[in-house]
C-alpha atoms as a PDB file:
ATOM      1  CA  UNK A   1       9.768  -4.359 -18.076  1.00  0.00           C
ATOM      2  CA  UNK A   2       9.890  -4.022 -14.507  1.00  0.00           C
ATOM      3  CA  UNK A   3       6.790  -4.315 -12.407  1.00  0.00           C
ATOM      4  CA  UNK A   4       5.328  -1.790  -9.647  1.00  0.00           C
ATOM      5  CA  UNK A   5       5.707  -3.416  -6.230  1.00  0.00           C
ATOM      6  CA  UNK A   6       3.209  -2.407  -3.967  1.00  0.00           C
ATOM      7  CA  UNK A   7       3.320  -3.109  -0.352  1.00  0.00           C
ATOM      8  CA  UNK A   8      -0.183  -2.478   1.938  1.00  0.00           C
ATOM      9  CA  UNK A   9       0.541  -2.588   5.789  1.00  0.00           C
ATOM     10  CA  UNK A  10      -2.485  -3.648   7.862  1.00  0.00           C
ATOM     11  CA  UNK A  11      -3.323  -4.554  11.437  1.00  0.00           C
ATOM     12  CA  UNK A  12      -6.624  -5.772  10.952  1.00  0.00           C
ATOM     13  CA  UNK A  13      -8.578  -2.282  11.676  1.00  0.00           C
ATOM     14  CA  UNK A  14     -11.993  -1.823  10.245  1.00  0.00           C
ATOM     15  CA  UNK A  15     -10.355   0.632   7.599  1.00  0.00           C
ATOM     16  CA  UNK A  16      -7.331  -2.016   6.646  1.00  0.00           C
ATOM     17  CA  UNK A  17      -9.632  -4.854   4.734  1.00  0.00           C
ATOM     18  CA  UNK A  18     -11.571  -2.054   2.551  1.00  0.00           C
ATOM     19  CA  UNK A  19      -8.085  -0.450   1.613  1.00  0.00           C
ATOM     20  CA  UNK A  20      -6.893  -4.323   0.398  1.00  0.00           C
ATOM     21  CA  UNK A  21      -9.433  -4.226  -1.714  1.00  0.00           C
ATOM     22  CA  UNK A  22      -9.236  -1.209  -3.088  1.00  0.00           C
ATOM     23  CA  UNK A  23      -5.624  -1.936  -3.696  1.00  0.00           C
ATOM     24  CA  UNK A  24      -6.122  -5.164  -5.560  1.00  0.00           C
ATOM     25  CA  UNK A  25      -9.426  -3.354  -7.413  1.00  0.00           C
ATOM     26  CA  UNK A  26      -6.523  -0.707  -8.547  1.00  0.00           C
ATOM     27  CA  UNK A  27      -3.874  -3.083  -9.238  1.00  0.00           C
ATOM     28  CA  UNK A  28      -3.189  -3.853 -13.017  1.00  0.00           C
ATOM     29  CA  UNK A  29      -1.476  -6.617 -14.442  1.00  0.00           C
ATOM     30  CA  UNK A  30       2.068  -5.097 -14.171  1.00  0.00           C
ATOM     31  CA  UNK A  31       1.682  -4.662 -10.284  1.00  0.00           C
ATOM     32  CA  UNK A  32       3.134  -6.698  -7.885  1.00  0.00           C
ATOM     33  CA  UNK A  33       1.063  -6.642  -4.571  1.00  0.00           C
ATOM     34  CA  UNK A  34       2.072  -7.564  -1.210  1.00  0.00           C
ATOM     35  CA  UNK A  35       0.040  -7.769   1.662  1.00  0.00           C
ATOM     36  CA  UNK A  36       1.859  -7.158   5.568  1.00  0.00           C
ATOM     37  CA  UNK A  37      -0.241  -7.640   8.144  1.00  0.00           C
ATOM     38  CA  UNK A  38       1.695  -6.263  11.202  1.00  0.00           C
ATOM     39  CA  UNK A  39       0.467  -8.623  13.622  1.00  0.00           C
ATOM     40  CA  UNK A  40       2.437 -11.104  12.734  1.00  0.00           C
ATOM     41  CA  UNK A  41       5.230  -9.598  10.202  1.00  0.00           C
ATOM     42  CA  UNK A  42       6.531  -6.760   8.812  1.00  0.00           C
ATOM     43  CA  UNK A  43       7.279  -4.514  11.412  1.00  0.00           C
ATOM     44  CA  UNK A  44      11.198  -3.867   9.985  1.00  0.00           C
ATOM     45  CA  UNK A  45      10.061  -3.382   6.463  1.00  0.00           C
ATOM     46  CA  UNK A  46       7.268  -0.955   8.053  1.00  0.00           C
ATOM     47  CA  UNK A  47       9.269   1.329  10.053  1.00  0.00           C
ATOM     48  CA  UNK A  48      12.237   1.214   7.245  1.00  0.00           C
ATOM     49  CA  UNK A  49       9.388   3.069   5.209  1.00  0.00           C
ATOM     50  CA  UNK A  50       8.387   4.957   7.591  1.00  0.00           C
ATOM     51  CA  UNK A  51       4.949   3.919   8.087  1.00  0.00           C
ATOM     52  CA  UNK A  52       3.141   5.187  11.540  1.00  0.00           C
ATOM     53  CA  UNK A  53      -0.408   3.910  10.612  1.00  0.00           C
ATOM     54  CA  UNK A  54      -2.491   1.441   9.549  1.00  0.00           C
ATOM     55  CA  UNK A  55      -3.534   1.018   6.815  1.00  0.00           C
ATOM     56  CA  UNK A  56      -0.841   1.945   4.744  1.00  0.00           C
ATOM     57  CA  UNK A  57       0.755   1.547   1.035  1.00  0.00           C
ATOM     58  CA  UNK A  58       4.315   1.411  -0.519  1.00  0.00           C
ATOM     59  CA  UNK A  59       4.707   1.683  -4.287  1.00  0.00           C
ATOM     60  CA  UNK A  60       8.239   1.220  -5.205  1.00  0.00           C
ATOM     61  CA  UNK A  61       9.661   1.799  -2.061  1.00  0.00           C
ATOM     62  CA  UNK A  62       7.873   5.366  -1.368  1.00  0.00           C
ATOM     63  CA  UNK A  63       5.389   5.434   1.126  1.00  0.00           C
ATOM     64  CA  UNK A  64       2.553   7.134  -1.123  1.00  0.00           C
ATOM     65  CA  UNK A  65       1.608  10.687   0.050  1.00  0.00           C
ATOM     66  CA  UNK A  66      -2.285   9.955   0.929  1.00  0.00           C
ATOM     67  CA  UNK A  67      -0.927   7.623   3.393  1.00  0.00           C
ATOM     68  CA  UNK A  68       1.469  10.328   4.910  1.00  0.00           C
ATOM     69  CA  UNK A  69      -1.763  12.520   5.927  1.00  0.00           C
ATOM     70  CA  UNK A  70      -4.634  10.000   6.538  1.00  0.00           C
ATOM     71  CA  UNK A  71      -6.335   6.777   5.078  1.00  0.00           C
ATOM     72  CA  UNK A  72      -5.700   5.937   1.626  1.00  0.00           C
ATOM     73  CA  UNK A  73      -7.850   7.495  -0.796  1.00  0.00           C
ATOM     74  CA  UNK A  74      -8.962   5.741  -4.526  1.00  0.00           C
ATOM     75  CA  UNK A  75      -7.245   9.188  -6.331  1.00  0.00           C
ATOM     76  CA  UNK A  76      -4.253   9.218  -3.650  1.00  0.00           C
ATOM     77  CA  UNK A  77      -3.362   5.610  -5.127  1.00  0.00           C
ATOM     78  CA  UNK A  78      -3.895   6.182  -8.401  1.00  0.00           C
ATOM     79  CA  UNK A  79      -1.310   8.672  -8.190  1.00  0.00           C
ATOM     80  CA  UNK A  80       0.951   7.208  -6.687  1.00  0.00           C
ATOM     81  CA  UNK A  81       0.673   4.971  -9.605  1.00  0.00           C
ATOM     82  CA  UNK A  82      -1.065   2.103  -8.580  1.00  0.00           C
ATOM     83  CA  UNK A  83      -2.662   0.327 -11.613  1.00  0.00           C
ATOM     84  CA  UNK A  84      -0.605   2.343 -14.292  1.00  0.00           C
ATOM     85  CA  UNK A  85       2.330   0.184 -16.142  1.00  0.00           C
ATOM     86  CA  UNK A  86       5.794   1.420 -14.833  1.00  0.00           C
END
């Protein structure tokens, strides 16, 4: 089975480390999670998925939708699927 990749795009705000741990808190043992802090990488990947702020999460390629309109949310996460089995 294939695992859920999920990307989280930070900058080092005071919002970015809270949403890392969320994300990890979330994460389950199928999911694969990456951690770009745009300081110092990233920045392709980032704008390839069209990410315009910080902090920001990619499941599976898709930038999820509560990070289209605002900070990530715990419910905006889980359904995008983080920490449910693909």
């Amino acid at each position: 089975m294939a695992r859920r990749h999920v990307e989280v795009f930070v900058a080092g705000c005071p919002v970015c480390e809270p949403t890392v741990r969320l994300v990890q808190e979330l994460a389950c043992s199928d999911c694969e999670v990456t951690i770009h802090d745009l300081r110092r990488e990233g920045t392709d990947k980032a704008a390839a998925y069209g990410v315009t702020t910080v902090p920001s999460v990619v499941v599976d390629g898709t930038l999820a939708v509560c990070c289209q309109r605002g900070a990530p949310t715990r419910d905006g996460l889980i359904a995008a699927g983080i920490g449910q089995p693909r």
